[in-house]
N, C-alpha and C. Protein backbone atom coordinates (compact mmCIF):
# COMPACT_ATOMS: atom_id res chain seq x y z
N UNK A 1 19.97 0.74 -14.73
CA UNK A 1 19.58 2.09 -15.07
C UNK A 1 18.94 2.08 -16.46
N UNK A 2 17.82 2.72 -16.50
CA UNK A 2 16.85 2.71 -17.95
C UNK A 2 17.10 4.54 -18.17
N UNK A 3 17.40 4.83 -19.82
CA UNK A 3 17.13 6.12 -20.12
C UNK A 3 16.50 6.12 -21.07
N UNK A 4 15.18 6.94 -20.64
CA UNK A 4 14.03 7.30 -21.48
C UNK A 4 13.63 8.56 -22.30
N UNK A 5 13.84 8.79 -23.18
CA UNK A 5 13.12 10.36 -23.91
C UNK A 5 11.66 10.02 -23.57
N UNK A 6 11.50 11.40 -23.04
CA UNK A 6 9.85 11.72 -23.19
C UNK A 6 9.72 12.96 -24.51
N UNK A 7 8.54 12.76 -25.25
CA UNK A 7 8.46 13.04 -25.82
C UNK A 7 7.00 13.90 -26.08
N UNK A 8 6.70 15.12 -26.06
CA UNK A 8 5.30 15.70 -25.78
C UNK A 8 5.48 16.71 -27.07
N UNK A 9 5.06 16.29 -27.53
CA UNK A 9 5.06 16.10 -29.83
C UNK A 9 3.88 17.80 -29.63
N UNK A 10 4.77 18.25 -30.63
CA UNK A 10 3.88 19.44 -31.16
C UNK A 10 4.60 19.89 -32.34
N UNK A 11 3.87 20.88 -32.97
CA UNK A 11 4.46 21.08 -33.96
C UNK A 11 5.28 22.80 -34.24
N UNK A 12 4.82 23.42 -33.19
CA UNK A 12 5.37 24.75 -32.73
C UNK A 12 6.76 24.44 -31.59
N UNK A 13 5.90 23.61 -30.65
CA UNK A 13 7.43 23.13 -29.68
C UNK A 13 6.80 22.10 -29.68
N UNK A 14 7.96 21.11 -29.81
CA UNK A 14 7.36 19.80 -29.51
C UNK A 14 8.72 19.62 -27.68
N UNK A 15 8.40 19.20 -26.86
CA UNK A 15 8.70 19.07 -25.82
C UNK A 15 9.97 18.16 -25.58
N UNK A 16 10.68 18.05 -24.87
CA UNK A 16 11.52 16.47 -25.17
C UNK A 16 12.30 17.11 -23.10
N UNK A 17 12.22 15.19 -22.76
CA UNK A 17 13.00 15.28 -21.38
C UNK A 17 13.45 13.57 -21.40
N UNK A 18 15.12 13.71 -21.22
CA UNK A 18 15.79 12.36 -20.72
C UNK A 18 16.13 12.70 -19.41
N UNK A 19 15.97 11.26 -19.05
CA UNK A 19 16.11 10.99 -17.41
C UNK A 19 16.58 9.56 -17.61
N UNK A 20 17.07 9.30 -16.69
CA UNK A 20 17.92 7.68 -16.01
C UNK A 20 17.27 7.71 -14.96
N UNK A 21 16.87 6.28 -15.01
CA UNK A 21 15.56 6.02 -13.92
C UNK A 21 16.12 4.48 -13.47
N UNK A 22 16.67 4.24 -12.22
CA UNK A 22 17.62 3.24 -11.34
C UNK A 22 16.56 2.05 -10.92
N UNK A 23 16.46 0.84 -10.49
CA UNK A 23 15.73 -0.04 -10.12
C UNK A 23 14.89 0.43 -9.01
N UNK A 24 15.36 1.38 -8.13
CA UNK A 24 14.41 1.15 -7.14
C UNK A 24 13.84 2.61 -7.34
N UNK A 25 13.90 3.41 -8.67
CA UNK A 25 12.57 4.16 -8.97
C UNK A 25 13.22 5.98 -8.99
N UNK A 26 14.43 5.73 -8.47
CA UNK A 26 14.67 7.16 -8.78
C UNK A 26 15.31 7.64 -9.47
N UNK A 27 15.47 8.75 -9.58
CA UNK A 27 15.54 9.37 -11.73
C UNK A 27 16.54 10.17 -11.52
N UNK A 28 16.92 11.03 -12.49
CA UNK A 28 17.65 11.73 -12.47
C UNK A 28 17.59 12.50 -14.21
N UNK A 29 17.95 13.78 -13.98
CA UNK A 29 17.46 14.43 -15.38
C UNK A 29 18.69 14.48 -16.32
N UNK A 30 19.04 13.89 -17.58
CA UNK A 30 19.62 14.27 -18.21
C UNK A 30 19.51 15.24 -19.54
N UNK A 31 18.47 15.71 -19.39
CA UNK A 31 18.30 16.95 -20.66
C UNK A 31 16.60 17.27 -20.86
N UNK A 32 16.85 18.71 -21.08
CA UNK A 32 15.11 19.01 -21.18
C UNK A 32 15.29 20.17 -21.99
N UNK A 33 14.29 20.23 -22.79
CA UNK A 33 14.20 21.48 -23.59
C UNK A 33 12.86 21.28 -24.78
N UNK A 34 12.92 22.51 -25.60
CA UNK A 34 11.66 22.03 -26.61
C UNK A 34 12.53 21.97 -28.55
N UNK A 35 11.76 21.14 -29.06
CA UNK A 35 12.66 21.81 -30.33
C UNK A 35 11.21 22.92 -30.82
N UNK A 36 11.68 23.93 -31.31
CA UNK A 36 11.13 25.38 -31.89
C UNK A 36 11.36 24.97 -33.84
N UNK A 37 9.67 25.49 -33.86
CA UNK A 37 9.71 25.81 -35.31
C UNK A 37 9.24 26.84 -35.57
N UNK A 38 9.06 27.85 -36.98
CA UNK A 38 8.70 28.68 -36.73
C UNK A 38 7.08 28.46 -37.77
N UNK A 39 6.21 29.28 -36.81
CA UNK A 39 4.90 29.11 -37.73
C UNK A 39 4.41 29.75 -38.77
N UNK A 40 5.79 29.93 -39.46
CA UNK A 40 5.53 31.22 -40.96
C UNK A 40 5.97 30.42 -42.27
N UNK A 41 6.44 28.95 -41.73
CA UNK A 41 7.11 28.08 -42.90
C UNK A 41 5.80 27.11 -42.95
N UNK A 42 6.22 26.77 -44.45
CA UNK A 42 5.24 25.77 -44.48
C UNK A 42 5.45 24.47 -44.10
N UNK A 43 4.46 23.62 -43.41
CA UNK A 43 4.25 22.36 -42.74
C UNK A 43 5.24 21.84 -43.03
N UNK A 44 5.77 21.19 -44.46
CA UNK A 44 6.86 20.11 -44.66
C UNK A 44 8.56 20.50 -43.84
N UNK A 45 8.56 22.18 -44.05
CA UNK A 45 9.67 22.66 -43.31
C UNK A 45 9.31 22.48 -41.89
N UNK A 46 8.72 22.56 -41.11
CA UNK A 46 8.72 22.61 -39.81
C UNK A 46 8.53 20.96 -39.51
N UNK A 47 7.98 20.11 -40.52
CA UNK A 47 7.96 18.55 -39.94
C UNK A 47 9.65 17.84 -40.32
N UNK A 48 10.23 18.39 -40.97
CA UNK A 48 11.76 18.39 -41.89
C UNK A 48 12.61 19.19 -39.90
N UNK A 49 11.96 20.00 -39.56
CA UNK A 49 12.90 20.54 -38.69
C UNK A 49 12.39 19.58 -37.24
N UNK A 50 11.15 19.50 -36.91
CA UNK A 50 11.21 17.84 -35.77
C UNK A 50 12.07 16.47 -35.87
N UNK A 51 11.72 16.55 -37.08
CA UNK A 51 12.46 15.36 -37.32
C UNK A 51 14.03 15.12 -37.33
N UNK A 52 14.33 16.28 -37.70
CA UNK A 52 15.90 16.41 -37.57
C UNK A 52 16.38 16.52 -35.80
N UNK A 53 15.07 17.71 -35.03
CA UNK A 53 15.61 17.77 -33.40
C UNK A 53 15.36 16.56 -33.18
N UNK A 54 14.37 15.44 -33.75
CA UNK A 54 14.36 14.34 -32.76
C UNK A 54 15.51 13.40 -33.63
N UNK A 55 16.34 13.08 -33.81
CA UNK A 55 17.03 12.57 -34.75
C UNK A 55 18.62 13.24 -33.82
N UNK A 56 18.54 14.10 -33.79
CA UNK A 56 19.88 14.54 -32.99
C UNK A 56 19.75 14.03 -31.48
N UNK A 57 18.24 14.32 -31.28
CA UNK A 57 18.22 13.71 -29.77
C UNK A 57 18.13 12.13 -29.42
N UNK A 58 17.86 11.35 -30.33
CA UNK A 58 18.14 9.93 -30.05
C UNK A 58 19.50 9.65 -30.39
N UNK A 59 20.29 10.73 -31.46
CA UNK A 59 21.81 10.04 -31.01
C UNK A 59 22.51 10.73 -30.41
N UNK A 60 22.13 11.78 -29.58
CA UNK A 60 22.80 11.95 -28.72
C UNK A 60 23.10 11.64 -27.11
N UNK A 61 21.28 11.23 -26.90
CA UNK A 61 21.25 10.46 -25.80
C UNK A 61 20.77 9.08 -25.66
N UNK A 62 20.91 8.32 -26.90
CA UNK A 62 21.15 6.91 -26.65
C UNK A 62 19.92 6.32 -25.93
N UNK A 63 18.73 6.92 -26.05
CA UNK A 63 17.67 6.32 -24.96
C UNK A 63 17.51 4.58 -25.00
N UNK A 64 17.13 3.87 -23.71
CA UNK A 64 16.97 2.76 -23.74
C UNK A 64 15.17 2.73 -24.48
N UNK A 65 14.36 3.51 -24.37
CA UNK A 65 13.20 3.43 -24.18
C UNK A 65 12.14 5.04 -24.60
N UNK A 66 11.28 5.04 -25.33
CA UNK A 66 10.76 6.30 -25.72
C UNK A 66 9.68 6.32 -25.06
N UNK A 67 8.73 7.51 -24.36
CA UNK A 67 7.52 7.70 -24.32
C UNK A 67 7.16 8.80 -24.58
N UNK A 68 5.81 8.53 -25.74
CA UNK A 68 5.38 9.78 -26.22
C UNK A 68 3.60 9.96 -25.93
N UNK A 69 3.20 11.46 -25.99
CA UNK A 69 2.20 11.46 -25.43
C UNK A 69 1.12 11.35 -26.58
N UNK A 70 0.02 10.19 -25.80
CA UNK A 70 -0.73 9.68 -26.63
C UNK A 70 -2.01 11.35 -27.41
N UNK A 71 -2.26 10.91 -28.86
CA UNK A 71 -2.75 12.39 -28.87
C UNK A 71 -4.08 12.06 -28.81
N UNK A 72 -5.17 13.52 -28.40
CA UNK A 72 -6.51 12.94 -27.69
C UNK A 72 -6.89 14.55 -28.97
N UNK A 73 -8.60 14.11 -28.62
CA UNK A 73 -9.48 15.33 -29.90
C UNK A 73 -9.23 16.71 -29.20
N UNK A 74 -8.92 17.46 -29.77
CA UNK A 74 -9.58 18.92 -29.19
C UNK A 74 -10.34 19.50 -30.39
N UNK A 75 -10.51 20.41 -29.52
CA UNK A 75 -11.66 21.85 -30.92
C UNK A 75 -10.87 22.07 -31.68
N UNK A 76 -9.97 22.75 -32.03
CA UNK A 76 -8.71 22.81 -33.00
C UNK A 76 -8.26 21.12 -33.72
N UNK A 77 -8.72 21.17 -34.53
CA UNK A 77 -8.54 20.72 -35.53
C UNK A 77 -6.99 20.77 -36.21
N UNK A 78 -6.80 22.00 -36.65
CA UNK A 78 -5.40 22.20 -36.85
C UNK A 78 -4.49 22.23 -35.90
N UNK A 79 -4.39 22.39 -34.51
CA UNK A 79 -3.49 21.75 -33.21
C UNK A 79 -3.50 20.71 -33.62
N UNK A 80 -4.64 19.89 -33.33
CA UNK A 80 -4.43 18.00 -33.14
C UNK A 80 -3.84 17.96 -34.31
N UNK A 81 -3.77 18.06 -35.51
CA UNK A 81 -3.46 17.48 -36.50
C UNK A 81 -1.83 17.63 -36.59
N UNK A 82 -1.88 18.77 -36.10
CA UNK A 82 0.12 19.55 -35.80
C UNK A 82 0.73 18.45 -34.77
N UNK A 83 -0.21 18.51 -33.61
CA UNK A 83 0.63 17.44 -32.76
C UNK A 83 0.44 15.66 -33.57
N UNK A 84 -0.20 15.26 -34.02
CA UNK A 84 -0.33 14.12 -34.26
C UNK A 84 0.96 13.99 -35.45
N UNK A 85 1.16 14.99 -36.20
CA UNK A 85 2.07 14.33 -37.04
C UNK A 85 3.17 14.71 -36.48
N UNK A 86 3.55 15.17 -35.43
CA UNK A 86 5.09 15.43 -34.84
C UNK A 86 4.97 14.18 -34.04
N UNK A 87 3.80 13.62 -33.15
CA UNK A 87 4.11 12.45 -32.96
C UNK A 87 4.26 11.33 -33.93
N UNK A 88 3.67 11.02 -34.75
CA UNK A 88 3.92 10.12 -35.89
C UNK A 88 5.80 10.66 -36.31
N UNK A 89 6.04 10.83 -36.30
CA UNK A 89 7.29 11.76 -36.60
C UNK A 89 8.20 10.93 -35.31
N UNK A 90 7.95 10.86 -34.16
CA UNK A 90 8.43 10.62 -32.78
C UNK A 90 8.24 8.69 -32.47
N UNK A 91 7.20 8.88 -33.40
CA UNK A 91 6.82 7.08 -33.29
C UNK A 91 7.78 6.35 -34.17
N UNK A 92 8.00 7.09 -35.46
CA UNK A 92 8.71 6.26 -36.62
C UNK A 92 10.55 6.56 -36.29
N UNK A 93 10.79 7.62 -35.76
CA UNK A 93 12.31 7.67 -35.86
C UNK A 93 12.32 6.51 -34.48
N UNK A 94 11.89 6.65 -33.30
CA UNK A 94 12.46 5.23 -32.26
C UNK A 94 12.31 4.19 -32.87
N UNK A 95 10.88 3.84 -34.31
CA UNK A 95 11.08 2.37 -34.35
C UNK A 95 12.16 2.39 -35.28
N UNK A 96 12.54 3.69 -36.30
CA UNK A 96 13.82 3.18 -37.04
C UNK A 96 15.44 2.79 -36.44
N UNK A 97 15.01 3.29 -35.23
CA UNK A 97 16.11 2.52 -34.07
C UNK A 97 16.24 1.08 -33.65
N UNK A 98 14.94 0.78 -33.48
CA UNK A 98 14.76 -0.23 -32.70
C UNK A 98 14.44 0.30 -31.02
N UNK A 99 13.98 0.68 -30.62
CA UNK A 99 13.61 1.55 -29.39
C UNK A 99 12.24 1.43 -29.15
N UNK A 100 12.17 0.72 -27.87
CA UNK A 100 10.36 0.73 -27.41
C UNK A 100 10.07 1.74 -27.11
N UNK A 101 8.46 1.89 -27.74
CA UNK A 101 7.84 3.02 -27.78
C UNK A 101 6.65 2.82 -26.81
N UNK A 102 6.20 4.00 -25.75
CA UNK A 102 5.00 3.84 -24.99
C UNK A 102 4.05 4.81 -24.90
N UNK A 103 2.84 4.83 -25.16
CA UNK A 103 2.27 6.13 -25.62
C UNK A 103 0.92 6.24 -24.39
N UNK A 104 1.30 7.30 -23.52
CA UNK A 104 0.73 7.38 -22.57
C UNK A 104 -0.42 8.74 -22.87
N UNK A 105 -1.61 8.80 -22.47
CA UNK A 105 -2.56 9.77 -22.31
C UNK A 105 -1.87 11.01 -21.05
N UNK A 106 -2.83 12.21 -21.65
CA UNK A 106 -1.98 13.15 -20.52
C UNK A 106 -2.91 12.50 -18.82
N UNK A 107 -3.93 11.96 -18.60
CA UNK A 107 -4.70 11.44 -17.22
C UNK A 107 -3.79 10.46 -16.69
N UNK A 108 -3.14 9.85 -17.75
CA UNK A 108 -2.18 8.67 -17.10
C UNK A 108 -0.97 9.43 -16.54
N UNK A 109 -0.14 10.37 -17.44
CA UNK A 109 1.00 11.25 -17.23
C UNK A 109 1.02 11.79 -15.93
N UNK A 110 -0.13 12.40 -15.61
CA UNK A 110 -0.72 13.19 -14.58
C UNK A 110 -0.44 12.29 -13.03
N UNK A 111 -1.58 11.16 -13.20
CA UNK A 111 -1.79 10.37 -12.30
C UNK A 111 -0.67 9.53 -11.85
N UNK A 112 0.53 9.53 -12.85
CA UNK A 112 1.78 9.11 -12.07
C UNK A 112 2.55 9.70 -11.94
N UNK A 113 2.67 10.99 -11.62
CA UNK A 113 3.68 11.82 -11.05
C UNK A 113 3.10 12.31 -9.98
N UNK A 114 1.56 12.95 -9.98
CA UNK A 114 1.06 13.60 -8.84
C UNK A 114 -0.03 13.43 -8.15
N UNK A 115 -0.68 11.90 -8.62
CA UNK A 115 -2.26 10.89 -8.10
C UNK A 115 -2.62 11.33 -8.73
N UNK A 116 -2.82 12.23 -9.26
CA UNK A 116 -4.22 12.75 -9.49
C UNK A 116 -4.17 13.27 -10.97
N UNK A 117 -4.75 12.07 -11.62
CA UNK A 117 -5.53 12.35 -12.81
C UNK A 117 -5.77 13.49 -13.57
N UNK A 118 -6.42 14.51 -12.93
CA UNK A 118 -6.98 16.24 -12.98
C UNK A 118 -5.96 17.03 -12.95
N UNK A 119 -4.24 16.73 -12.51
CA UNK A 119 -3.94 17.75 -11.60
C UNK A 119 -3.63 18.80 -13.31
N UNK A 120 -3.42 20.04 -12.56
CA UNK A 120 -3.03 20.94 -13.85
C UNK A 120 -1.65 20.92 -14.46
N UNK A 121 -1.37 21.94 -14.88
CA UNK A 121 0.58 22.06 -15.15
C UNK A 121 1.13 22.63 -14.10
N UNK A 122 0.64 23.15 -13.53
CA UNK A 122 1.75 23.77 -12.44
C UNK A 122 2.02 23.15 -11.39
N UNK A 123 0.41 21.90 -11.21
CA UNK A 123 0.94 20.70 -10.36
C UNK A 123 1.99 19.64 -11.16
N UNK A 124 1.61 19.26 -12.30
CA UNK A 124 2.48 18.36 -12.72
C UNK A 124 4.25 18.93 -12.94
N UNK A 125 4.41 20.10 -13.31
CA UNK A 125 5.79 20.68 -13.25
C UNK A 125 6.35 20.90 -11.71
N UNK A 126 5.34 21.16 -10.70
CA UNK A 126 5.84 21.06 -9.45
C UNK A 126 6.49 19.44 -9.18
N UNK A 127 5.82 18.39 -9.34
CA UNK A 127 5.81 17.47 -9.08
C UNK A 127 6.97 17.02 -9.87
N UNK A 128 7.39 17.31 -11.00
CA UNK A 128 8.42 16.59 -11.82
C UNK A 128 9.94 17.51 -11.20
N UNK A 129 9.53 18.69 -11.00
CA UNK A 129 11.15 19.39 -10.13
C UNK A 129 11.18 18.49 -9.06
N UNK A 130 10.49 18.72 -8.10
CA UNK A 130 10.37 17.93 -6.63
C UNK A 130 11.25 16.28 -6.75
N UNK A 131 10.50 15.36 -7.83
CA UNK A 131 10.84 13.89 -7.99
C UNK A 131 12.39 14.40 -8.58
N UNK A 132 12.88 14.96 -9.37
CA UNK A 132 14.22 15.33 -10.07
C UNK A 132 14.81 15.92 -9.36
N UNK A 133 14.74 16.97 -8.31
CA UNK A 133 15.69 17.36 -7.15
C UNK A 133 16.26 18.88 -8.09
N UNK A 134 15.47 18.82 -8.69
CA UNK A 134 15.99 19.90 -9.75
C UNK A 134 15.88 21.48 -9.07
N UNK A 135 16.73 22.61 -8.69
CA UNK A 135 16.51 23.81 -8.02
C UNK A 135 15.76 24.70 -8.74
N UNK A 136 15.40 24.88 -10.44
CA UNK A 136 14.40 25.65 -10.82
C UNK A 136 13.61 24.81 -11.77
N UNK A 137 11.84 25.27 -11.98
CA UNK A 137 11.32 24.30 -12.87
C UNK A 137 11.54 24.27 -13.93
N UNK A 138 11.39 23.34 -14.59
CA UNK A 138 11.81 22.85 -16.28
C UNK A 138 10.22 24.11 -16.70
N UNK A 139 11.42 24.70 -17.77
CA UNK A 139 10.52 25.03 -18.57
C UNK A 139 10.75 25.62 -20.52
N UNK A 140 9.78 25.98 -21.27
CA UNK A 140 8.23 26.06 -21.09
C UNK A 140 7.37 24.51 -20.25
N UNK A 141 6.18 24.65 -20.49
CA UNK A 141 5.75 23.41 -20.06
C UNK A 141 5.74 22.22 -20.52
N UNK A 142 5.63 22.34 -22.18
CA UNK A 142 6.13 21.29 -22.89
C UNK A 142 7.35 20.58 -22.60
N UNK A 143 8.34 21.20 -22.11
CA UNK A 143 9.25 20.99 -21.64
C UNK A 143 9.02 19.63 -20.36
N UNK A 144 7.88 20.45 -19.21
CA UNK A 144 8.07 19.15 -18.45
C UNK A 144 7.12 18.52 -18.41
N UNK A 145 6.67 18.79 -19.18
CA UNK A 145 5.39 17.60 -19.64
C UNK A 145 6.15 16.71 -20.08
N UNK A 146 7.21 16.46 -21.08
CA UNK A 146 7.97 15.77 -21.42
C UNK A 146 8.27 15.04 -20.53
N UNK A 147 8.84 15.10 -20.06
CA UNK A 147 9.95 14.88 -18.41
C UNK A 147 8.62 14.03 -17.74
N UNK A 148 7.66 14.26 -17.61
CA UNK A 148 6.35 13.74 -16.68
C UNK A 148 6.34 12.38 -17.64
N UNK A 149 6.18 12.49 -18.78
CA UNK A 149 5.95 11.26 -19.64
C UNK A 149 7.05 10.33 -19.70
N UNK A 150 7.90 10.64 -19.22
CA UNK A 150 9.06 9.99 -19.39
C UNK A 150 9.51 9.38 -18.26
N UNK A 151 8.80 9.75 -17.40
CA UNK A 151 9.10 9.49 -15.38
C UNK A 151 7.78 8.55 -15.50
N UNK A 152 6.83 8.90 -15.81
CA UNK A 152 5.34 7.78 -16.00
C UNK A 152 5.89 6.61 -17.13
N UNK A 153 6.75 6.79 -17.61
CA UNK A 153 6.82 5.31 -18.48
C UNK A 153 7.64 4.74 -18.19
N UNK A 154 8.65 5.02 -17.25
CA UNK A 154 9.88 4.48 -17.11
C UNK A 154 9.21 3.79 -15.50
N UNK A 155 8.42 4.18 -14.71
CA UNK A 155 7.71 3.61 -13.60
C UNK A 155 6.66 2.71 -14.04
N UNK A 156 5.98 2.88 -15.16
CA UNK A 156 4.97 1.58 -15.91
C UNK A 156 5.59 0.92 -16.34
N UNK A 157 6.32 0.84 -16.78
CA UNK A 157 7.32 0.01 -17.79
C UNK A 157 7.37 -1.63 -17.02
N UNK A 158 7.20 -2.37 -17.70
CA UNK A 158 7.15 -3.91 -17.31
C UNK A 158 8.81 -4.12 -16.24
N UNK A 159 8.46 -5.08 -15.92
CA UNK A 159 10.33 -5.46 -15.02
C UNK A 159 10.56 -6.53 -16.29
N UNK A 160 11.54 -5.83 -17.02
CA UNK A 160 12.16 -7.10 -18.39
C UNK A 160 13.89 -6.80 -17.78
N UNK A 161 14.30 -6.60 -16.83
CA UNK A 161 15.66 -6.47 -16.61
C UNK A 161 16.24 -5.38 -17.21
N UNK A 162 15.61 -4.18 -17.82
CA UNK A 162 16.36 -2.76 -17.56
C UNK A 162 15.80 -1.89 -16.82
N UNK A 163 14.61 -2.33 -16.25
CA UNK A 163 13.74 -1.41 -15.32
C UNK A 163 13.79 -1.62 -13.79
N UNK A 164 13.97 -3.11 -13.73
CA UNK A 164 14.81 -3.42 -12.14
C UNK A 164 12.91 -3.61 -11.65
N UNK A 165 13.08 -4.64 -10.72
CA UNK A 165 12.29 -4.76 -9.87
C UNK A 165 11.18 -5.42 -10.40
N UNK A 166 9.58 -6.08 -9.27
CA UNK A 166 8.89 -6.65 -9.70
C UNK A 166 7.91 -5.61 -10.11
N UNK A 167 6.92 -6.10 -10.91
CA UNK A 167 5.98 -5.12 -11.70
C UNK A 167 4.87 -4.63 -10.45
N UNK A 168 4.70 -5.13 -9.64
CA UNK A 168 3.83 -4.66 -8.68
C UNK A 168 4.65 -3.70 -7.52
N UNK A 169 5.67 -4.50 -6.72
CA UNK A 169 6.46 -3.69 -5.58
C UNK A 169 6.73 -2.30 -6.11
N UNK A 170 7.10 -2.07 -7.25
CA UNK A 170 7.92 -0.88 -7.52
C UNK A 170 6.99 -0.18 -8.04
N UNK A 171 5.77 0.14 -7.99
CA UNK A 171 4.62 0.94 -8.45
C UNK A 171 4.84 2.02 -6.81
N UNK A 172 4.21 3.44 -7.44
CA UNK A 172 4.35 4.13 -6.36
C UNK A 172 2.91 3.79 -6.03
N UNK A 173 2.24 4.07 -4.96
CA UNK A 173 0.96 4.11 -4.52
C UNK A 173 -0.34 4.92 -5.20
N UNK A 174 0.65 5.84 -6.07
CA UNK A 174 -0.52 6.44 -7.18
C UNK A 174 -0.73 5.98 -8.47
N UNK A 175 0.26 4.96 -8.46
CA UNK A 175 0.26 4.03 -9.60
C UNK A 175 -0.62 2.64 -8.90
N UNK A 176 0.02 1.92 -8.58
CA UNK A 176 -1.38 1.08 -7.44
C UNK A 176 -2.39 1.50 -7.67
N UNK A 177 -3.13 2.87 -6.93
CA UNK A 177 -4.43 2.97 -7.67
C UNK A 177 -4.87 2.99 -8.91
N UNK A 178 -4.08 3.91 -10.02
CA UNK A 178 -4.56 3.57 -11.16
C UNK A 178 -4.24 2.04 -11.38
N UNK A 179 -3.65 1.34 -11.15
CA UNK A 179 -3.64 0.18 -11.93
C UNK A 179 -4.85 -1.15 -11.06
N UNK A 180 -5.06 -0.53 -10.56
CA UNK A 180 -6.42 -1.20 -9.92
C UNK A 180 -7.63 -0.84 -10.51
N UNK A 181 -7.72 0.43 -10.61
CA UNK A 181 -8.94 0.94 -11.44
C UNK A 181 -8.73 0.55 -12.95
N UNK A 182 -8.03 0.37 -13.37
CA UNK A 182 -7.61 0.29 -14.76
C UNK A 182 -8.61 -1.69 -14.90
N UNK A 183 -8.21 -2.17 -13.76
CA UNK A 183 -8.11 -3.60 -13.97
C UNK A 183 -10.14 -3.80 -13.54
N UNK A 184 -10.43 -3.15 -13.25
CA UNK A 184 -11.87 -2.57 -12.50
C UNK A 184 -12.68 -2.46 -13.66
N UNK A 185 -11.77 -1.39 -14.60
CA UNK A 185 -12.37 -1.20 -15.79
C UNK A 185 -12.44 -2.28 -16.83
N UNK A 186 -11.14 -2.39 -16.96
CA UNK A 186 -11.49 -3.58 -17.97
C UNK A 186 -12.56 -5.03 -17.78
N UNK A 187 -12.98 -5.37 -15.75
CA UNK A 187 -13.60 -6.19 -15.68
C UNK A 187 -15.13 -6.13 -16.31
N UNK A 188 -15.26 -5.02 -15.70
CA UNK A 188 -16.74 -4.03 -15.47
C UNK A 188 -17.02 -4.43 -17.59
N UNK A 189 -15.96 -4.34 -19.06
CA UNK A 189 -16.20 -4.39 -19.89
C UNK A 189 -16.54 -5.54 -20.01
N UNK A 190 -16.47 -6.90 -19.76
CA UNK A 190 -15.85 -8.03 -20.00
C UNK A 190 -17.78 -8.35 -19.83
């Protein structure tokens, strides 16, 4: 059994979902929620208050393994810059653990919970209740966006003997494709 924090870094809510994820691929949720700051303090207080929710949440759930979501450009300027340092924030407390870190794009997040690359949030939160058996959806969405990143890394995740199984068999079939195209791509550079 592998337990993973996902981690979907912001600086208003930053997202967070543990799950225990068994050798032959199925999960189970052990905690979801967002940590809340408020946007009337200044930056150092609200990066002082991530750091503390993520700091309670690695000792309280002991993760084997972190994944956080890789951050990409938008028009907002001041978003990206909010999420990038709550992830930097999310990168440095697992390595002051000692805790592997995996930093997945939201197309990758996507494409292994529900094929599809594109899908929106209400597919990917459908898809993360459904795989969790969970009776209402995780929410806000940060919430299971979290949970998605954390179900996509704990299924990428190499077979080193806490993930169980060989690196190919235990891919779901929407992982198979991306990891074919992935290998497509990198030829096509070469």
């Amino acid at each position: 059994m592998t337990r993973v924090l996902g981690i979907d870094p912001g600086l208003t809510r930053c997202g967070f979902g543990v799950v225990d994820v068994a050798s032959d691929r199925s999960a189970r949720l052990v905690a979801v929620g967002v940590i809340r700051t408020d946007a009337e303090l200044p930056v150092e207080r609200r990066l002082l208050a991530v750091a503390d929710g993520l700091d309670a949440l690695f000792t309280a759930h002991s993760p084997d393994q972190a994944a956080v979501e890789r951050v990409f450009a938008q028009h907002n300027v001041r978003t990206v810059m909010g999420t990038a340092q709550a992830a930097g924030l999310a990168l440095e407390r697992a390595a002051r653990r000692g805790i592997p870190v995996g930093m997945h794009t939201p197309s990758e997040v996507k494409a292994a919970v529900t094929g599809y690359g594109n899908a929106d949030k209400r597919q990917v939160t459908a898809m993360v209740t459904r795989i969790l058996g969970l009776e209402e959806s995780p929410r806000p969405a940060d919430a299971a966006d979290a949970l998605a990143l954390a179900l996509c890394h704990a299924w990428r995740a190499p077979a080193d003997g806490r993930s169980g199984g060989s690196a190919h068999s235990s891919l779901t079939p929407a992982l198979r494709v991306w990891q074919e195209a992935e290998r497509h791509a990198r030829r096509a550079r070469t």
